[in-house]
PDB file of N, CA and C in Angstrom:
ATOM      1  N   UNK A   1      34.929  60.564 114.646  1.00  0.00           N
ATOM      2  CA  UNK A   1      33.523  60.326 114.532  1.00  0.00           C
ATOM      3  C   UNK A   1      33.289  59.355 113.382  1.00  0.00           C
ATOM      4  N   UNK A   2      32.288  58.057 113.804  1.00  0.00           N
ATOM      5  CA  UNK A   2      32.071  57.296 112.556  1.00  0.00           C
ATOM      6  C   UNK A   2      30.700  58.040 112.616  1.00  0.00           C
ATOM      7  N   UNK A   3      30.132  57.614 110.730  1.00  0.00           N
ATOM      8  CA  UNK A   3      28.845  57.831 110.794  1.00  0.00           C
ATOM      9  C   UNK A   3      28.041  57.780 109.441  1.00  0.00           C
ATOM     10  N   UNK A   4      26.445  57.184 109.525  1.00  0.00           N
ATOM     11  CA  UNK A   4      26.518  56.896 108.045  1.00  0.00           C
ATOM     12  C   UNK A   4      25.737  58.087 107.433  1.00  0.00           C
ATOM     13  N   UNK A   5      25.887  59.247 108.297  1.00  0.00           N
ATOM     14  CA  UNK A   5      25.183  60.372 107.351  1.00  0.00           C
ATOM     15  C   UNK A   5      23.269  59.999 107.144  1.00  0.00           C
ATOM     16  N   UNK A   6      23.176  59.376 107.721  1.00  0.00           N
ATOM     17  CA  UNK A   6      21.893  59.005 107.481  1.00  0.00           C
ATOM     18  C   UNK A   6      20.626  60.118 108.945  1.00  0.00           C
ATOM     19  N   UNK A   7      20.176  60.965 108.438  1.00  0.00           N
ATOM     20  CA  UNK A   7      19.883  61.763 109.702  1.00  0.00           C
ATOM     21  C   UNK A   7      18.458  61.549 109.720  1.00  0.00           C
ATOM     22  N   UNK A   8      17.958  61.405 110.670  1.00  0.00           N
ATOM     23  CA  UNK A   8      16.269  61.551 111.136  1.00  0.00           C
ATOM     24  C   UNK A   8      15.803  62.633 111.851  1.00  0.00           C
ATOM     25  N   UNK A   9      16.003  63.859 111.186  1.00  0.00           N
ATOM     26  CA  UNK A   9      15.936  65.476 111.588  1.00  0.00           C
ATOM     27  C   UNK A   9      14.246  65.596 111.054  1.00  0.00           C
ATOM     28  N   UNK A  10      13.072  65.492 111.503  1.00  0.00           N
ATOM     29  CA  UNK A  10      11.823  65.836 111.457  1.00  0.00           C
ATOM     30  C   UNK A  10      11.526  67.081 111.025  1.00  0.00           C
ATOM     31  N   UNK A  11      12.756  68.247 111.624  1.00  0.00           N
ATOM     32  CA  UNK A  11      12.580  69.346 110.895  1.00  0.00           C
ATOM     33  C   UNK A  11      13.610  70.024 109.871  1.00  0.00           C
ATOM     34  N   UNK A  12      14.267  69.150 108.976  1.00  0.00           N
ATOM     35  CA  UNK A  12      15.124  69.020 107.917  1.00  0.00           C
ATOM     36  C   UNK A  12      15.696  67.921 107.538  1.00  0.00           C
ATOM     37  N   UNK A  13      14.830  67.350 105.932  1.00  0.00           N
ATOM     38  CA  UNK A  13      14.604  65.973 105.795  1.00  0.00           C
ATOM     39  C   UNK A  13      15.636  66.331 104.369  1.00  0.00           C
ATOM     40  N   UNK A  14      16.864  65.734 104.085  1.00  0.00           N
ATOM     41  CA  UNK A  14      17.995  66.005 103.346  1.00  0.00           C
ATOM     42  C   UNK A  14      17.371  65.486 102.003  1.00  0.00           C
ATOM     43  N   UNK A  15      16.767  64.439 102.228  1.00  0.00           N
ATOM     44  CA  UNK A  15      16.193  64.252 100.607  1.00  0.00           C
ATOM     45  C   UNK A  15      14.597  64.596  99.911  1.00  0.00           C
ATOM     46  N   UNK A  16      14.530  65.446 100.968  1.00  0.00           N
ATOM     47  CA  UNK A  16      13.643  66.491 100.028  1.00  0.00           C
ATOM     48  C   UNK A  16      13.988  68.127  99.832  1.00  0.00           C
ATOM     49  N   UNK A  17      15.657  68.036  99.815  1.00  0.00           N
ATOM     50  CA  UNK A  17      15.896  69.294  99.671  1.00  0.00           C
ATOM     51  C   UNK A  17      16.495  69.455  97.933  1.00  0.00           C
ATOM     52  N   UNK A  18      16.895  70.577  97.355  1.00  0.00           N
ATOM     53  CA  UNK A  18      17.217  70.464  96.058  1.00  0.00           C
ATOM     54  C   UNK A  18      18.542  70.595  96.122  1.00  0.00           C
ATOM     55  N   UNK A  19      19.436  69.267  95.541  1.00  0.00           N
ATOM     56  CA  UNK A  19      21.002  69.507  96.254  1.00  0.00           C
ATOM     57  C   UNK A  19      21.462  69.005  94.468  1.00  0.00           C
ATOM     58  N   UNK A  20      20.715  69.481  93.213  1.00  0.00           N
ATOM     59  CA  UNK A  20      21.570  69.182  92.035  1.00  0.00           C
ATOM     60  C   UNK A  20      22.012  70.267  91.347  1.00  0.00           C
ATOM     61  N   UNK A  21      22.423  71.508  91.876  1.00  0.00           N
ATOM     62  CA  UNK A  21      23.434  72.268  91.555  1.00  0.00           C
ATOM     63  C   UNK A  21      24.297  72.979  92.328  1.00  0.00           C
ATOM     64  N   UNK A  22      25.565  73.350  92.580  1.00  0.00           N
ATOM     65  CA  UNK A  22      26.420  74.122  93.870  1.00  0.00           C
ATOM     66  C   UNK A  22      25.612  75.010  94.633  1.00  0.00           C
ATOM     67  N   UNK A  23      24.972  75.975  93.661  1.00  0.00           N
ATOM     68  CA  UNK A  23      24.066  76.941  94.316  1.00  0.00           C
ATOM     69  C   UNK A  23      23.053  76.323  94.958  1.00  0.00           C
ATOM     70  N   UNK A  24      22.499  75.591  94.160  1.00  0.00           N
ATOM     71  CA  UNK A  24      21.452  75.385  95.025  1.00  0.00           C
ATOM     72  C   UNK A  24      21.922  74.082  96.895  1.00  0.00           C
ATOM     73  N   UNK A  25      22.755  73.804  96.605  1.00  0.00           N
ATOM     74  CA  UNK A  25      23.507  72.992  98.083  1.00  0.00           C
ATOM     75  C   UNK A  25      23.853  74.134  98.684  1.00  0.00           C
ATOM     76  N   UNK A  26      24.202  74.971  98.184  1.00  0.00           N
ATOM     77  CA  UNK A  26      24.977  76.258  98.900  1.00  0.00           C
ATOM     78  C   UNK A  26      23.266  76.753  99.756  1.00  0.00           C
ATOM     79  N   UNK A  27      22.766  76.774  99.158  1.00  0.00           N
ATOM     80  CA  UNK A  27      21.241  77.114  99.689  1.00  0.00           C
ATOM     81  C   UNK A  27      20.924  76.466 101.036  1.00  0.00           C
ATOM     82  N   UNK A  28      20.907  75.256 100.683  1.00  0.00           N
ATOM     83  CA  UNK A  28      21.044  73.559 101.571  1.00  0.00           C
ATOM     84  C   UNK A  28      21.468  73.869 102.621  1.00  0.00           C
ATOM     85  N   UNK A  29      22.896  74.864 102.705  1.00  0.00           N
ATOM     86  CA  UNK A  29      23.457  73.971 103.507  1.00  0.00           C
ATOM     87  C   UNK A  29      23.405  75.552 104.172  1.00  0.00           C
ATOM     88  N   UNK A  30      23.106  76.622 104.022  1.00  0.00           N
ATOM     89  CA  UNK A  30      23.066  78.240 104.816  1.00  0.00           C
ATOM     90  C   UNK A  30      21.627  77.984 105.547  1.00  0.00           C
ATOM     91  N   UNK A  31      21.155  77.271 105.225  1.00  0.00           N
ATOM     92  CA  UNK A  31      19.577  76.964 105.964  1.00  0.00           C
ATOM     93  C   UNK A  31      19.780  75.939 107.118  1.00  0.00           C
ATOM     94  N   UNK A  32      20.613  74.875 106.699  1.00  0.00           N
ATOM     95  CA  UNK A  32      20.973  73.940 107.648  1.00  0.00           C
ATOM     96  C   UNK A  32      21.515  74.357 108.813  1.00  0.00           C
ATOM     97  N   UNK A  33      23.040  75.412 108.495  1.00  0.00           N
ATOM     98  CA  UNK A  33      23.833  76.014 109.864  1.00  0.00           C
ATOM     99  C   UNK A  33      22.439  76.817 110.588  1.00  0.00           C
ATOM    100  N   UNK A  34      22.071  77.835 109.484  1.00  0.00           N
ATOM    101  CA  UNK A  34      21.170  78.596 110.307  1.00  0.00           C
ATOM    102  C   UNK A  34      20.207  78.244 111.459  1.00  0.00           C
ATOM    103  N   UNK A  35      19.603  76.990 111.243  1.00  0.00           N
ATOM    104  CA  UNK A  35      18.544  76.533 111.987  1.00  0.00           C
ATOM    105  C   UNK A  35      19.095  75.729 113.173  1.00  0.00           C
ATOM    106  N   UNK A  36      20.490  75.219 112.899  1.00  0.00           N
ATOM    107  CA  UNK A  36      20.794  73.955 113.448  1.00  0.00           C
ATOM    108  C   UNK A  36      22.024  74.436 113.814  1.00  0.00           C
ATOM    109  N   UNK A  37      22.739  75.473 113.552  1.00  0.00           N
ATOM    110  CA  UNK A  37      24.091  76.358 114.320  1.00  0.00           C
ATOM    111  C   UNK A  37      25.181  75.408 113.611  1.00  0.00           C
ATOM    112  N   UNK A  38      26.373  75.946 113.437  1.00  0.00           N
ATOM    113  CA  UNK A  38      27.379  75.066 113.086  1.00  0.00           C
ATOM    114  C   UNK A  38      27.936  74.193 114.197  1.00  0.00           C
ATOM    115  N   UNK A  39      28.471  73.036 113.409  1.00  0.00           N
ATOM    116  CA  UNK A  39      28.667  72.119 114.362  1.00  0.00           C
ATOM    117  C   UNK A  39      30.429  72.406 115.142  1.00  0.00           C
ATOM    118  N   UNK A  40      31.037  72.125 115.992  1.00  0.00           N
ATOM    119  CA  UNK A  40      32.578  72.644 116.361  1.00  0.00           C
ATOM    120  C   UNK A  40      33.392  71.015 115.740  1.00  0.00           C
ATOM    121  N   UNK A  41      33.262  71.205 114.661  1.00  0.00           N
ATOM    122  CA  UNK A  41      33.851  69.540 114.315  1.00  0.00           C
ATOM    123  C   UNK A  41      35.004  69.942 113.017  1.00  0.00           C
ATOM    124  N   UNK A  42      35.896  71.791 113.658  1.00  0.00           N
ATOM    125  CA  UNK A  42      36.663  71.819 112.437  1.00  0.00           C
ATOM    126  C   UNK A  42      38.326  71.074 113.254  1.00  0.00           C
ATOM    127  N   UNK A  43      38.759  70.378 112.409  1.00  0.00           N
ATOM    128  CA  UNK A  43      40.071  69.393 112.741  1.00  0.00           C
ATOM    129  C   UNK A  43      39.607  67.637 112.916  1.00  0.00           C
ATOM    130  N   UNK A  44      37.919  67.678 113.120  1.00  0.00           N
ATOM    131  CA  UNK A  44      37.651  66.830 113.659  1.00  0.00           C
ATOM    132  C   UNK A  44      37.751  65.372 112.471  1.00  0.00           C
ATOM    133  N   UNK A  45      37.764  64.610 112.597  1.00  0.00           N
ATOM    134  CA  UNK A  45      38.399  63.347 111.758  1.00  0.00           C
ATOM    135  C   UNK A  45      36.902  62.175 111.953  1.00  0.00           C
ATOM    136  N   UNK A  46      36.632  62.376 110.636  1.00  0.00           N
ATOM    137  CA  UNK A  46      35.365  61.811 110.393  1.00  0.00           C
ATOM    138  C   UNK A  46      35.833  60.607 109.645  1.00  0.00           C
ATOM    139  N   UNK A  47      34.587  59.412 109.451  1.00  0.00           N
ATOM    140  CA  UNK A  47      34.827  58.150 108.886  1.00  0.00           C
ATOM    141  C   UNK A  47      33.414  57.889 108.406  1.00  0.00           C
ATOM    142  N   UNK A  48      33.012  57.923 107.335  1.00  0.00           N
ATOM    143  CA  UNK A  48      31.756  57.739 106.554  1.00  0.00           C
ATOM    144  C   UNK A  48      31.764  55.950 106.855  1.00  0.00           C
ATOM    145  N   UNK A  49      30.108  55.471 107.382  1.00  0.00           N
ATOM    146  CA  UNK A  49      30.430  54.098 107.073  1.00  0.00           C
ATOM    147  C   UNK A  49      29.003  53.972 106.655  1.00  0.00           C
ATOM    148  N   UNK A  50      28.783  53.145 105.293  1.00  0.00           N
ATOM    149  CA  UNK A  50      27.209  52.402 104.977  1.00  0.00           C
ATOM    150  C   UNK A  50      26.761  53.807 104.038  1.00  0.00           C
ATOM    151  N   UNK A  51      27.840  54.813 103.783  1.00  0.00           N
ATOM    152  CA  UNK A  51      27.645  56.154 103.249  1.00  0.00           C
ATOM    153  C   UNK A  51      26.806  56.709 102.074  1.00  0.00           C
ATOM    154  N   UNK A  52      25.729  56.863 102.493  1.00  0.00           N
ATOM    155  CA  UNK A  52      24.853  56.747 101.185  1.00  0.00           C
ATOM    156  C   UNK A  52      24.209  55.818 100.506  1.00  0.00           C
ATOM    157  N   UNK A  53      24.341  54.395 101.109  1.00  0.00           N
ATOM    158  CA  UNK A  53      23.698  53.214 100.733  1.00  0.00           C
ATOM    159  C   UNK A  53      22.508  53.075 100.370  1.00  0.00           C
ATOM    160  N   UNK A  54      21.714  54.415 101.014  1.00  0.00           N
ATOM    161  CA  UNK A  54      20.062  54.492 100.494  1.00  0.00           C
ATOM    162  C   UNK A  54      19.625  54.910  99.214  1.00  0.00           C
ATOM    163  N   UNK A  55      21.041  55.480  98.394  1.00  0.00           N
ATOM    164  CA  UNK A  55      20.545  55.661  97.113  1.00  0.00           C
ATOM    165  C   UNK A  55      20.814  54.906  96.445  1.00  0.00           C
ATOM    166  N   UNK A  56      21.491  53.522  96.722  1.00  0.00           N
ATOM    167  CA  UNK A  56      21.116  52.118  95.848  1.00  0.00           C
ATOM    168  C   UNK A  56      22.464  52.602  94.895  1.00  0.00           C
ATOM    169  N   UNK A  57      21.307  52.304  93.304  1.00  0.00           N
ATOM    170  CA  UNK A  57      21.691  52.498  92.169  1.00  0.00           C
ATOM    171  C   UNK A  57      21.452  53.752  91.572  1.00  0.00           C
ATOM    172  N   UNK A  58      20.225  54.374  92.358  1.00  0.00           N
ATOM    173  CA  UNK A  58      20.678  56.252  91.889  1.00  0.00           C
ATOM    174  C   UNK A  58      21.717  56.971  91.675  1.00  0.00           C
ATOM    175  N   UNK A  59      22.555  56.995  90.966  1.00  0.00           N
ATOM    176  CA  UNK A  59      24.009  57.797  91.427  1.00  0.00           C
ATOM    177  C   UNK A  59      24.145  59.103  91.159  1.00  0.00           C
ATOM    178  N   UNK A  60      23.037  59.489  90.303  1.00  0.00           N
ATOM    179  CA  UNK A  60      22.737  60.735  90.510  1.00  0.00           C
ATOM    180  C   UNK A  60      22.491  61.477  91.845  1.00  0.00           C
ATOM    181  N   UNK A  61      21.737  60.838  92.449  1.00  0.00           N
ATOM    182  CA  UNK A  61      21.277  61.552  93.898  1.00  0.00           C
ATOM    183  C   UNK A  61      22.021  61.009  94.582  1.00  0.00           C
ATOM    184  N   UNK A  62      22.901  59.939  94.979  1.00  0.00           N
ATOM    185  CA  UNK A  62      24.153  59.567  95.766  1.00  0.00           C
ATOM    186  C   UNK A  62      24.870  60.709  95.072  1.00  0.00           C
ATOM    187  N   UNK A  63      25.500  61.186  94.238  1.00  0.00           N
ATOM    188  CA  UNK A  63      26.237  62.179  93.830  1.00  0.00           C
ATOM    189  C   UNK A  63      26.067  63.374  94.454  1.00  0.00           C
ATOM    190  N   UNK A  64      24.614  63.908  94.680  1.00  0.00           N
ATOM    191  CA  UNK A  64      24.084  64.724  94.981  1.00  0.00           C
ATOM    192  C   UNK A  64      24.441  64.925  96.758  1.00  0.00           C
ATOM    193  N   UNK A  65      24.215  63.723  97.139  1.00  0.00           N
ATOM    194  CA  UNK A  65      24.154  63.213  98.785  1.00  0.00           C
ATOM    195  C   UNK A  65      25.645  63.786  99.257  1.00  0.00           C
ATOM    196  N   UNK A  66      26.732  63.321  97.942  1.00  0.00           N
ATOM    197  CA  UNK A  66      27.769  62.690  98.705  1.00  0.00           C
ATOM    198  C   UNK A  66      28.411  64.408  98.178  1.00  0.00           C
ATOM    199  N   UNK A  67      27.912  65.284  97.536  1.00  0.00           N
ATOM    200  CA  UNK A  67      28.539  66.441  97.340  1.00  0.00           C
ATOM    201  C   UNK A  67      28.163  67.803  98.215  1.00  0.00           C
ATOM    202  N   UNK A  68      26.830  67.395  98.890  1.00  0.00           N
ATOM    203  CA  UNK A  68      25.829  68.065  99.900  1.00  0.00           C
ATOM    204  C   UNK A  68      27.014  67.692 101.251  1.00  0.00           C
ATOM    205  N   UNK A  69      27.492  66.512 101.665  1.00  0.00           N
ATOM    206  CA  UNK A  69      28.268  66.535 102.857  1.00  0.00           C
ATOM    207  C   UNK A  69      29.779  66.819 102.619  1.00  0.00           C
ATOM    208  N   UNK A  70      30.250  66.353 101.321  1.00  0.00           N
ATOM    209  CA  UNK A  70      31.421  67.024 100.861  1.00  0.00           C
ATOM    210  C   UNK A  70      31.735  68.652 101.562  1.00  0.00           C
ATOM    211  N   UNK A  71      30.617  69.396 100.941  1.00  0.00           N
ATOM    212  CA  UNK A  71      30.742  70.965 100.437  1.00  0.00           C
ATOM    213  C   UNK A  71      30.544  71.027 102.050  1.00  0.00           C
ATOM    214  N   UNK A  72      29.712  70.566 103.037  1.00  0.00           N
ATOM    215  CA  UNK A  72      29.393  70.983 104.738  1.00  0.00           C
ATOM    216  C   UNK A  72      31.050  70.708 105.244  1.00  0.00           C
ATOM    217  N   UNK A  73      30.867  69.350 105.084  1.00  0.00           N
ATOM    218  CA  UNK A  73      32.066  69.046 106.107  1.00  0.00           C
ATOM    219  C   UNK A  73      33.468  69.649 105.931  1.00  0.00           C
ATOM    220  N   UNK A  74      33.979  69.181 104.887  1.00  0.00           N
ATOM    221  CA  UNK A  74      35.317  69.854 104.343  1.00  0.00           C
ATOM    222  C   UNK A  74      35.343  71.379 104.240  1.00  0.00           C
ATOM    223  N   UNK A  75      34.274  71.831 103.255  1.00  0.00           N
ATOM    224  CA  UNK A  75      34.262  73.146 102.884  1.00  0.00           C
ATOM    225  C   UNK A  75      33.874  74.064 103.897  1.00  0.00           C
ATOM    226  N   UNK A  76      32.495  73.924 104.516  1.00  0.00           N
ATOM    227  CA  UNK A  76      32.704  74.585 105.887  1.00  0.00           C
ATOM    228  C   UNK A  76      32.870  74.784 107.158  1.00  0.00           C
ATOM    229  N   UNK A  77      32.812  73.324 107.606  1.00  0.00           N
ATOM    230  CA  UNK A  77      33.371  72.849 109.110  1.00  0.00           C
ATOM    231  C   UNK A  77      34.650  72.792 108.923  1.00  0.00           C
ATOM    232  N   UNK A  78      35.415  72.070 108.014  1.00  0.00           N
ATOM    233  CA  UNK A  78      36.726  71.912 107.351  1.00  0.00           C
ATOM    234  C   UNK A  78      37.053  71.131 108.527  1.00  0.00           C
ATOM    235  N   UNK A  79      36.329  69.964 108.637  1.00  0.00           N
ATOM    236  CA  UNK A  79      36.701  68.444 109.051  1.00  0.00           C
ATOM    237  C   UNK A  79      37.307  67.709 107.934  1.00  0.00           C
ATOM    238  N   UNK A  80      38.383  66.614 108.746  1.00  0.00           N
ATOM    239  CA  UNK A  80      38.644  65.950 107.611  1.00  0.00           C
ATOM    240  C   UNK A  80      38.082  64.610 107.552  1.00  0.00           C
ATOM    241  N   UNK A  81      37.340  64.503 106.078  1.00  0.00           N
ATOM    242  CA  UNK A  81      36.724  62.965 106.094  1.00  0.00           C
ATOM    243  C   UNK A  81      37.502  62.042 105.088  1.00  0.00           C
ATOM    244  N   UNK A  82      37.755  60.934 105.961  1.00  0.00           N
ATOM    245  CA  UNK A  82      38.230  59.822 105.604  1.00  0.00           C
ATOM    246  C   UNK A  82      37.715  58.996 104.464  1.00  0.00           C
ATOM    247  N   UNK A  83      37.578  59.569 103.193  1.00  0.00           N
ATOM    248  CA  UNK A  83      36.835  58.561 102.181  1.00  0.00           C
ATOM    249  C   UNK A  83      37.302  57.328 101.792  1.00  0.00           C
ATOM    250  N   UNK A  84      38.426  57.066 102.151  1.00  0.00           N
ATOM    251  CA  UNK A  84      39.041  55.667 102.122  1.00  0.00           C
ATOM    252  C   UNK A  84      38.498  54.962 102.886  1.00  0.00           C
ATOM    253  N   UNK A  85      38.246  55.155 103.993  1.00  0.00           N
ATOM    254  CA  UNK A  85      37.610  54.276 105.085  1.00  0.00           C
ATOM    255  C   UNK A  85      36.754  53.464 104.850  1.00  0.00           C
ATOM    256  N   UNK A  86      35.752  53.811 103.383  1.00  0.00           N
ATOM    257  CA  UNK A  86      34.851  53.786 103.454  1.00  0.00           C
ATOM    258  C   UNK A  86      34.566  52.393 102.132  1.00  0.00           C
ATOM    259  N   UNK A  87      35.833  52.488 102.101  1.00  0.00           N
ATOM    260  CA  UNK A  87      36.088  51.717 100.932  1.00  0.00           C
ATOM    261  C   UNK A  87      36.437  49.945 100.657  1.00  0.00           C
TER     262      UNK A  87
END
């Protein structure tokens, strides 16, 4: 799967959620499966492309972005993403 993480979910908008501490992503992301079911993408081989580009020069909230799909994908789909790819 390529993809730039960039989602247009009307009813869960990623950057108005509070993703600057573990707990609180951990929050993020038990609301996300819940509503939206887990996805079957564990083994699955992901490729970030354009990854976060909307936070510019924020790197705080790119940090935030890029630790919110970290902690989903790896930690609980336990897909593997290609961060080199991306590079």
């Amino acid at each position: 799967m390529v993809s730039d993480f960039d989602q247009g979910d009307t009813d869960f908008r990623l950057g108005r959620q509070d993703l600057s501490t573990a707990a609180s992503r951990r929050t993020v992301i038990d609301g996300f499966l819940k509503s939206h079911g887990e996805p079957e993408l564990s083994g699955a081989d992901i490729y970030p492309v354009g990854y976060g580009m909307k936070y510019g020069t924020d790197t705080s909230r790119y940090e935030q972005f890029n630790s919110f799909w970290t902690e989903l994908l790896e930690g609980r789909v336990k897909a593997h993403v290609h961060t080199t790819y991306r590079r």
